[in-house]
Protein backbone atom coordinates (compact mmCIF):
# COMPACT_ATOMS: atom_id res chain seq x y z
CA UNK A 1 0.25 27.73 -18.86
CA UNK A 2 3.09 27.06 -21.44
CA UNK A 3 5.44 24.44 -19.96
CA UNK A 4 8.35 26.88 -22.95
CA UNK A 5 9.59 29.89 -21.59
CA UNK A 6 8.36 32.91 -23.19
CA UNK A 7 10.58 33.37 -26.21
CA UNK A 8 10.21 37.91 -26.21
CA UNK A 9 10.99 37.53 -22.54
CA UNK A 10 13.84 35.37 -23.01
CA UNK A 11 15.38 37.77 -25.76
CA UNK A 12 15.86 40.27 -23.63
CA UNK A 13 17.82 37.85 -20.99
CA UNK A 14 21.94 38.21 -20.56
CA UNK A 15 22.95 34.59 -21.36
CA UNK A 16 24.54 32.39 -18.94
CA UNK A 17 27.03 31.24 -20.89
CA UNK A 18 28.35 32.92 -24.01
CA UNK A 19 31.21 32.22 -26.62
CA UNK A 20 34.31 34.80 -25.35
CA UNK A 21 34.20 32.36 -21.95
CA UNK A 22 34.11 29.09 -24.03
CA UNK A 23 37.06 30.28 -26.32
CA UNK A 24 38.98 31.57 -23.35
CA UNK A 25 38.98 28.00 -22.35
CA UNK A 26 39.73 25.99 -25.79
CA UNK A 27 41.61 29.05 -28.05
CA UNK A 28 44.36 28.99 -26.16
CA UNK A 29 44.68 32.52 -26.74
CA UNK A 30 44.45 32.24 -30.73
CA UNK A 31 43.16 35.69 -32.74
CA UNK A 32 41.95 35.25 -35.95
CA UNK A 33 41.77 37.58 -38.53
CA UNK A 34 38.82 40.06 -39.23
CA UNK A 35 37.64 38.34 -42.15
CA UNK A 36 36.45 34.65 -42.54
CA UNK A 37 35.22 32.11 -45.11
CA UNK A 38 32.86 29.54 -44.13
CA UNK A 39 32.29 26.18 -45.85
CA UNK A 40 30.76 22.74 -44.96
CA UNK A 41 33.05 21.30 -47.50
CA UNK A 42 36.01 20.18 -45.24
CA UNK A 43 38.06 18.90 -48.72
CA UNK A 44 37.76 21.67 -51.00
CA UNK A 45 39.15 23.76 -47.83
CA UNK A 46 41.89 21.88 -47.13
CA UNK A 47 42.82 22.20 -50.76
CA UNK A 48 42.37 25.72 -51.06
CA UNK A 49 43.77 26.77 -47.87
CA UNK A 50 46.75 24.43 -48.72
CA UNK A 51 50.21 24.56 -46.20
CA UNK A 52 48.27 27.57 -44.61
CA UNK A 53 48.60 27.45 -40.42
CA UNK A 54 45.70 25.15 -39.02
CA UNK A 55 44.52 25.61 -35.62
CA UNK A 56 41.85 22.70 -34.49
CA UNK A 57 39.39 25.39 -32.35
CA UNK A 58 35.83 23.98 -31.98
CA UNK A 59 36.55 23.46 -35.69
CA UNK A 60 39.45 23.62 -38.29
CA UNK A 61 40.45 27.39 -39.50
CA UNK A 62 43.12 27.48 -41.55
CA UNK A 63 45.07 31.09 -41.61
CA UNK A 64 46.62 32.85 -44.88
CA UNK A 65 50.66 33.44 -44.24
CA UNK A 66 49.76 37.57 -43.94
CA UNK A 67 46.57 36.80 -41.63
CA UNK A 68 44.41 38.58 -43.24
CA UNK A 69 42.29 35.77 -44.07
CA UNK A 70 40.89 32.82 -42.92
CA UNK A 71 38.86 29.20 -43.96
CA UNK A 72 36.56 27.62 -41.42
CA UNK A 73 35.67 23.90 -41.50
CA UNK A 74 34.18 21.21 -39.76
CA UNK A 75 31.79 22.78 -37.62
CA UNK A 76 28.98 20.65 -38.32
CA UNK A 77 25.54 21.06 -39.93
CA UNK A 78 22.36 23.12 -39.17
CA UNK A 79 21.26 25.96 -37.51
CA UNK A 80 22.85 25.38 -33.98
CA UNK A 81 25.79 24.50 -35.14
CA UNK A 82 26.48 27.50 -37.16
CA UNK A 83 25.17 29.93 -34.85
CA UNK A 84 27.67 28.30 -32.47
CA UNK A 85 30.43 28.67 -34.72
CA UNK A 86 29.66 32.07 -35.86
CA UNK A 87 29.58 33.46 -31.85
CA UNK A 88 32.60 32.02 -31.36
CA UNK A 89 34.42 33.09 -34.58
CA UNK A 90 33.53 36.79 -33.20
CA UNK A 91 34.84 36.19 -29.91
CA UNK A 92 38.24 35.22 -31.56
CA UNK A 93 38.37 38.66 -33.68
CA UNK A 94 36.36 37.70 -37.30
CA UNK A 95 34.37 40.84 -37.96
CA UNK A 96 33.20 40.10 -41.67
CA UNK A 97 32.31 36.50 -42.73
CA UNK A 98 31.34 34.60 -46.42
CA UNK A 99 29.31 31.51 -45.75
CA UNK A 100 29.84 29.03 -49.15
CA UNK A 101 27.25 26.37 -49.24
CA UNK A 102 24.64 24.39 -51.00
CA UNK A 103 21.09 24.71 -51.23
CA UNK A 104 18.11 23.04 -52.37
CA UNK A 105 15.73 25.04 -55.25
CA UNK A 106 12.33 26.31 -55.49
CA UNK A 107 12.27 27.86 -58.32
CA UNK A 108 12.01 26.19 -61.70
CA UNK A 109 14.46 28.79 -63.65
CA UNK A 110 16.81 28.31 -60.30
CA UNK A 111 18.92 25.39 -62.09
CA UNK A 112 21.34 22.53 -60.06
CA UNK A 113 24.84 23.59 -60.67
CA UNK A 114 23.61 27.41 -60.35
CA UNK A 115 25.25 29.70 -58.38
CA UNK A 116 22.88 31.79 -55.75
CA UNK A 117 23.65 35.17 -53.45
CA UNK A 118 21.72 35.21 -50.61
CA UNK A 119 20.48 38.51 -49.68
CA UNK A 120 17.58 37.69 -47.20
CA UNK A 121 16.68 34.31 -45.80
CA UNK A 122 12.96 33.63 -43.66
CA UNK A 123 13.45 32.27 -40.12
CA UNK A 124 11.89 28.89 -40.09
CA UNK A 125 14.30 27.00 -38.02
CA UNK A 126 14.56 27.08 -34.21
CA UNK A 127 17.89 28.90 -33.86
CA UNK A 128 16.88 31.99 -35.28
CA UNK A 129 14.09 32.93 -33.05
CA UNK A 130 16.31 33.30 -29.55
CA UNK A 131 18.04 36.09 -31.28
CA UNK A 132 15.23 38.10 -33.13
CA UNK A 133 11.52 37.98 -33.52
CA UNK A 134 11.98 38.73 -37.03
CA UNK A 135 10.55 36.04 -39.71
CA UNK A 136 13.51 37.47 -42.40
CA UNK A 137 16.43 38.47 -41.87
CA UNK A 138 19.07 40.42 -44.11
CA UNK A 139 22.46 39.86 -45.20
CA UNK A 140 24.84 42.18 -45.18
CA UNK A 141 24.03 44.75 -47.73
CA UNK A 142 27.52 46.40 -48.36
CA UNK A 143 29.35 42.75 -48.18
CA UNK A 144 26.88 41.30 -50.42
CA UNK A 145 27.40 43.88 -52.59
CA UNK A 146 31.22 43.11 -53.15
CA UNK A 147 30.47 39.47 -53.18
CA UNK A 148 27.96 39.95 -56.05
CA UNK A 149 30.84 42.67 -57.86
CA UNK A 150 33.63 40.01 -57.27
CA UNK A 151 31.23 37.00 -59.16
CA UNK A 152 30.83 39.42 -62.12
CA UNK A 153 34.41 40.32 -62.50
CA UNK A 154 35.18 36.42 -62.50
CA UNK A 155 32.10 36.40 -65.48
CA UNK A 156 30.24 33.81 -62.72
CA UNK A 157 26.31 34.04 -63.69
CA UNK A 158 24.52 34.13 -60.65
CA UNK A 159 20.97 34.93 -58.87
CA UNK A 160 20.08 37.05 -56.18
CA UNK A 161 17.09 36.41 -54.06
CA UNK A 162 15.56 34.83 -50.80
CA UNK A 163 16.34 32.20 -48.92
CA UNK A 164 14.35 29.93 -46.27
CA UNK A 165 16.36 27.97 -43.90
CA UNK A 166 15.09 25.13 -41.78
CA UNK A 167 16.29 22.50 -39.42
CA UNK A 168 14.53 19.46 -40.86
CA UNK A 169 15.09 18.58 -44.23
CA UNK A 170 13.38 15.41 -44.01
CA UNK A 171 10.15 16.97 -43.33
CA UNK A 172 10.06 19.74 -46.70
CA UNK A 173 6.34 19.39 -47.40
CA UNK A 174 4.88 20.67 -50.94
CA UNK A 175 2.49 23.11 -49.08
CA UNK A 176 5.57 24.91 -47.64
CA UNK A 177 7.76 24.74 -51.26
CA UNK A 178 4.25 26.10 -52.92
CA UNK A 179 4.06 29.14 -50.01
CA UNK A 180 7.67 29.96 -50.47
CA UNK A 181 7.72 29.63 -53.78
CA UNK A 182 4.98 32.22 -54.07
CA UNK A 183 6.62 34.47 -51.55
CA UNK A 184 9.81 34.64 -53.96
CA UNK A 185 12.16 32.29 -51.97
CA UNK A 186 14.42 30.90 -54.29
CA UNK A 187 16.44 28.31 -51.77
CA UNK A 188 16.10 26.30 -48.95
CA UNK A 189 18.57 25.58 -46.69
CA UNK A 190 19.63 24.77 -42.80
CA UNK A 191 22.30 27.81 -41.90
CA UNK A 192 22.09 31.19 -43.15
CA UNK A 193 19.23 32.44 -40.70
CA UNK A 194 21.00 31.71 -37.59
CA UNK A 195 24.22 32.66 -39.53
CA UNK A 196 22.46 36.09 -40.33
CA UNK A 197 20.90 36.48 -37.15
CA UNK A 198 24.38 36.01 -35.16
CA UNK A 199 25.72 38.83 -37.30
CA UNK A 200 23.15 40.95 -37.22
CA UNK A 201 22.73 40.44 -33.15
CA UNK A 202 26.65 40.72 -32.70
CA UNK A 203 26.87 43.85 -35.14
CA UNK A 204 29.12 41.98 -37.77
CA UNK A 205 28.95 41.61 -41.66
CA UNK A 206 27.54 38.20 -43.21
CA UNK A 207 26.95 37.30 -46.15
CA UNK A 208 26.32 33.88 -48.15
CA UNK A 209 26.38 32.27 -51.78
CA UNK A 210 24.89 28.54 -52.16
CA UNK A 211 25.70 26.61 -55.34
CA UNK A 212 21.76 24.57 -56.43
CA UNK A 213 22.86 20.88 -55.33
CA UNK A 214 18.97 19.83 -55.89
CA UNK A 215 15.18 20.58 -57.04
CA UNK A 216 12.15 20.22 -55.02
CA UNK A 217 9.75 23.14 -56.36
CA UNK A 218 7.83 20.48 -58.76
CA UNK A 219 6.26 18.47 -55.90
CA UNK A 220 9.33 15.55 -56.50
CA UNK A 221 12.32 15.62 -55.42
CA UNK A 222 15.12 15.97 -57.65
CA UNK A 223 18.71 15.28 -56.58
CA UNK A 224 21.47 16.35 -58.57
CA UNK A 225 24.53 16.32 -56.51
CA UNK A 226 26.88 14.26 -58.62
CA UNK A 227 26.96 17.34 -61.26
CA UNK A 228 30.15 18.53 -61.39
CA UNK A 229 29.02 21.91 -62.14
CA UNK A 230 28.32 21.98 -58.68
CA UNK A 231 31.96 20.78 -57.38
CA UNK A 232 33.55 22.90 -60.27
CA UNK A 233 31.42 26.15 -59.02
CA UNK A 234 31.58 25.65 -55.00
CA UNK A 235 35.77 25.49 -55.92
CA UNK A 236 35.67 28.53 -57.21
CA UNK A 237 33.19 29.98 -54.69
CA UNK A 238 35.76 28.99 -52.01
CA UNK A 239 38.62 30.73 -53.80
CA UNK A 240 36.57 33.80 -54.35
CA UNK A 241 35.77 34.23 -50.79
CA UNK A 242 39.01 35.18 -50.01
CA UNK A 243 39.42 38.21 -52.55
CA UNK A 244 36.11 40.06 -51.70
């Protein structure tokens, strides 16, 4: 007998705890707007978001004067932690959210400094699975679709394709890049399937764009995050998100 509780049967479970109890507790009766941006990148927030109202929740949102808008910050790294901070974003009112990030590539034509929509990502980390049994999940289809329609009026190049997300970058194998790579997956990164799986579960609209920060679909990996491309694009990313 499995000492893990069976993961179907646990699905279907009401939770014990859940994020409109925890934010009752730490919001202090905060609402946020419908619409969020999400970014790892605590400094080219900050500098976007600029004398806009901070509130320090479980992480830093910044709110646009007309709060209709709002950055998220700080909320740490990897599945868990995004899949946190996406429950309680809903709890506090966000209904449609842009996650700006970077990503690692698979592909060869799938350049550092590129600029990548998410529109599907494969569930190999362990957040994913307590909310669906699905290996790939989907972005938003109508939100990516003005994400991808706001890049090409700012003339930003970009490709569109699959992601796979996992929690331990440290343990990438090349049997894994050469399966994905095969299967089409152009990324790899640590948040979007929980961050898709949260929106999908709580019946919101997610969607994500990753700027290439490094290559490991040749069997060696190749770090390129002092291009400035990268800095220069995930700027303008940031300032996009706001305007889809």
């Amino acid at each position: 007998m499995s000492l893990i509780f069976n993961s179907a049967r646990a699905r279907k479970q009401p939770s014990l705890v859940n994020a409109q109890a925890y934010v009752r507790l730490t919001a202090n009766g905060v609402q946020l707007p419908a619409r969020a941006g999400l970014s790892p990148f605590a400094f080219l927030i900050k500098k976007a978001a600029g004398s806009w109202k901070k509130y320090n929740l479980p992480a830093e949102v910044y709110c646009a004067p007309n709060k209709d808008f709002c950055f998220v910050t700080g909320f740490g790294c990897g599945g868990p932690a995004a899949a946190m901070m996406v429950e309680q974003l809903i709890a506090l009112g966000v209904k449609e959210l842009i996650f700006v990030g970077t990503a690692g590539s698979l592909q060869e034509e799938v350049r550092p400094g590129d600029i990548v929509v998410c529109d599907e990502s494969i569930c190999a980390d362990g957040t994913s699975p307590h909310y669906t049994a699905r290996e790939l999940v989907r972005a938003d289809k109508s939100l990516t679709a003005r994400l991808a329609a706001s890049l090409r009026a700012e003339k930003l190049d970009f490709h569109l394709g699959r992601n796979w997300s996992t929690d331990a970058p440290y343990r990438e194998t090349n049997a894994e890049v050469k399966h994905y790579q095969k299967n089409h997956v152009l990324t790899v990164d640590m948040e979007t399937s929980a961050l898709f799986t949260v929106c999908a579960r709580r019946k919101i609209a997610g969607a994500a764009v990753f700027v290439v920060s490094d290559y490991i679909g040749g069997g060696v990996w190749q770090p390129n995050f002092k291009n400035p491309l990268i800095w220069q694009h995930l700027r303008r990313l940031i300032q996009l998100a706001r305007h889809v």
